[in-house]
C-alpha atoms as a PDB file:
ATOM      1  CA  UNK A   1       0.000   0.000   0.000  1.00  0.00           C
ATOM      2  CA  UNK A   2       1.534   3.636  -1.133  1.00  0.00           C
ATOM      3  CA  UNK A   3       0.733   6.862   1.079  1.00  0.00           C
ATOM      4  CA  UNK A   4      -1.589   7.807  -2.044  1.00  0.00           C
ATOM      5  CA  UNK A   5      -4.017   5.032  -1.123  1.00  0.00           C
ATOM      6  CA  UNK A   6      -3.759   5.686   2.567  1.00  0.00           C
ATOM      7  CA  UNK A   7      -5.370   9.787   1.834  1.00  0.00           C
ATOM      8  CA  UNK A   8      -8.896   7.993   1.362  1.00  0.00           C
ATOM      9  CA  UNK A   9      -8.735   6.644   4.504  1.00  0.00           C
ATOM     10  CA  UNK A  10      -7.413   9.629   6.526  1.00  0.00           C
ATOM     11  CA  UNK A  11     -10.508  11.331   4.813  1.00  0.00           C
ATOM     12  CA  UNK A  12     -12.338   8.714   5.888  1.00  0.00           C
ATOM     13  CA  UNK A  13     -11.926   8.959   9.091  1.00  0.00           C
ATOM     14  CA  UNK A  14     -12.140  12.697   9.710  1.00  0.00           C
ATOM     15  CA  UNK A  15     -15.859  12.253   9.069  1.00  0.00           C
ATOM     16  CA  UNK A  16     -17.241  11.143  12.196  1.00  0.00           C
ATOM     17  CA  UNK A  17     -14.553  14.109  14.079  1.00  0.00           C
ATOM     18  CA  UNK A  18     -16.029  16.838  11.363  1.00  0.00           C
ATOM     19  CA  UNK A  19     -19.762  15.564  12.554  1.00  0.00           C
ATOM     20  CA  UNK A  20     -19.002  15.365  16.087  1.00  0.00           C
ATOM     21  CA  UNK A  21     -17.803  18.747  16.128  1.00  0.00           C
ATOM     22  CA  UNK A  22     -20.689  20.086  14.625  1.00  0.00           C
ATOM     23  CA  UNK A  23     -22.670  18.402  17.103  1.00  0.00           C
ATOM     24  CA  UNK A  24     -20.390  19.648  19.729  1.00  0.00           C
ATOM     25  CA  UNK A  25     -20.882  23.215  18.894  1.00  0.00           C
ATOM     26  CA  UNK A  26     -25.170  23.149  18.568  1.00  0.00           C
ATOM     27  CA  UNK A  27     -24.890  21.531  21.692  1.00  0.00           C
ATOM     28  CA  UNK A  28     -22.780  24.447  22.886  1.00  0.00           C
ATOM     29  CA  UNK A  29     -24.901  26.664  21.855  1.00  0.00           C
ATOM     30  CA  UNK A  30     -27.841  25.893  23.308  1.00  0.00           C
ATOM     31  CA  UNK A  31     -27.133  24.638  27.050  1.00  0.00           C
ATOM     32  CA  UNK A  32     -26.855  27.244  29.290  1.00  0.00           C
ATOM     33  CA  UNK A  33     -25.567  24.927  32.217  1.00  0.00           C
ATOM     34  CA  UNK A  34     -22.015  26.122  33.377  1.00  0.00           C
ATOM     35  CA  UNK A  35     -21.078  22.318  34.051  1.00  0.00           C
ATOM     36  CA  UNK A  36     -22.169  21.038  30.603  1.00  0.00           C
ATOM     37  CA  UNK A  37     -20.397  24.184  28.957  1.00  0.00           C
ATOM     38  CA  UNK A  38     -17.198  23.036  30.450  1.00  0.00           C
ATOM     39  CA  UNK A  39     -17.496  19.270  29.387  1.00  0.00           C
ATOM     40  CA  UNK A  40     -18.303  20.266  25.615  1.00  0.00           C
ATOM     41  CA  UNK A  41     -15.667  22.844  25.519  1.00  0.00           C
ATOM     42  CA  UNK A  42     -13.267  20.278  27.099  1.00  0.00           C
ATOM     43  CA  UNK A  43     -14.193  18.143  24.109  1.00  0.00           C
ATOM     44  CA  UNK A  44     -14.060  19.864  21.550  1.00  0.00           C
ATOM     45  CA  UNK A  45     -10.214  20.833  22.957  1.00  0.00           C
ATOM     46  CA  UNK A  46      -9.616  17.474  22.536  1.00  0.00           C
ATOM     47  CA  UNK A  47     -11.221  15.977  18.929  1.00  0.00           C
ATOM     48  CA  UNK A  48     -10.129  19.624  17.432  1.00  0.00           C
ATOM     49  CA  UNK A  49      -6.223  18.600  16.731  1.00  0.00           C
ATOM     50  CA  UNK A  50      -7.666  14.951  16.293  1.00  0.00           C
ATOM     51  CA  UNK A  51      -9.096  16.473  13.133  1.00  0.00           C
ATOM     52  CA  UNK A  52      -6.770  18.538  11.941  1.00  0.00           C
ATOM     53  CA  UNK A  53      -3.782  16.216  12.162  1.00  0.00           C
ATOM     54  CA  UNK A  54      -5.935  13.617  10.420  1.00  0.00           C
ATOM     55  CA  UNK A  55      -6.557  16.319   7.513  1.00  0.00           C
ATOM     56  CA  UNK A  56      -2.825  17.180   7.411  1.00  0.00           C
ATOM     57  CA  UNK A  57      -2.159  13.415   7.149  1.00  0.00           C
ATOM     58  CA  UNK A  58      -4.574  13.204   3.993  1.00  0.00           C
ATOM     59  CA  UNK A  59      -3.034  15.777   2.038  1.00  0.00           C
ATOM     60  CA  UNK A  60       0.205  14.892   2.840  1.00  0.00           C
ATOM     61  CA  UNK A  61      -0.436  11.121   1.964  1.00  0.00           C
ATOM     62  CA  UNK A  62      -2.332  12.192  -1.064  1.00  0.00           C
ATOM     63  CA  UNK A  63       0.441  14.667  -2.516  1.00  0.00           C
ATOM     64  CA  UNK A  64       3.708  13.042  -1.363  1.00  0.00           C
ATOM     65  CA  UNK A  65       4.707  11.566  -4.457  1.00  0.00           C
ATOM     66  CA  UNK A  66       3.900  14.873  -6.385  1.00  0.00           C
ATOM     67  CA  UNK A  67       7.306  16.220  -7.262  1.00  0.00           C
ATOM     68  CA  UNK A  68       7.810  19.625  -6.196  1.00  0.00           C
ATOM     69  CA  UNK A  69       5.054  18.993  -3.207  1.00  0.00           C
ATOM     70  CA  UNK A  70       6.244  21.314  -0.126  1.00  0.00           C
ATOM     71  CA  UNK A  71       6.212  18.921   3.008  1.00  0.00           C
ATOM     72  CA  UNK A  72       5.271  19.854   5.957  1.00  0.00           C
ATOM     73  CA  UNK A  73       8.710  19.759   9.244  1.00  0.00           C
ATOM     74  CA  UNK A  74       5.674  18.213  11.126  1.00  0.00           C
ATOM     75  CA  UNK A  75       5.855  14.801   9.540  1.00  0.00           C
ATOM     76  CA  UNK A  76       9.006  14.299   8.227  1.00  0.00           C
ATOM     77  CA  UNK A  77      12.201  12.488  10.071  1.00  0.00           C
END
């Protein structure tokens, strides 16, 4: 398997965080419990760089073969 075929997958996967979020945020938006406030805003701290390292991943996977592609320090050795 090349990192080309692995950019579907990353994709894939930042679905369900792209949804949740969404999700997150209505909720937010409509409690006015202080409690509840801090639980959602505690999550969405945490599945926010969940989904943004999963939609670096999928462009990086899906462009790393393209010559001339500018690679992020992040994920290289």
């Amino acid at each position: 398997m090349t990192l080309a075929e692995l950019s579907p997958m990353y994709e894939a996967a930042a679905v369900p965080l792209r949804l949740r979020l969404r999700q997150l945020r209505l909720m937010l938006a409509q409690t006015q419990d202080p409690e509840e406030i801090f639980h959602i805003k505690r999550r969405i701290q945490e599945l926010t760089p969940m989904l943004t390292q999963m939609n670096e991943l999928a462009e990086l996977t899906a462009h790393y073969y393209d010559r001339g592609y500018w690679r992020s320090e992040k994920y290289t050795l």
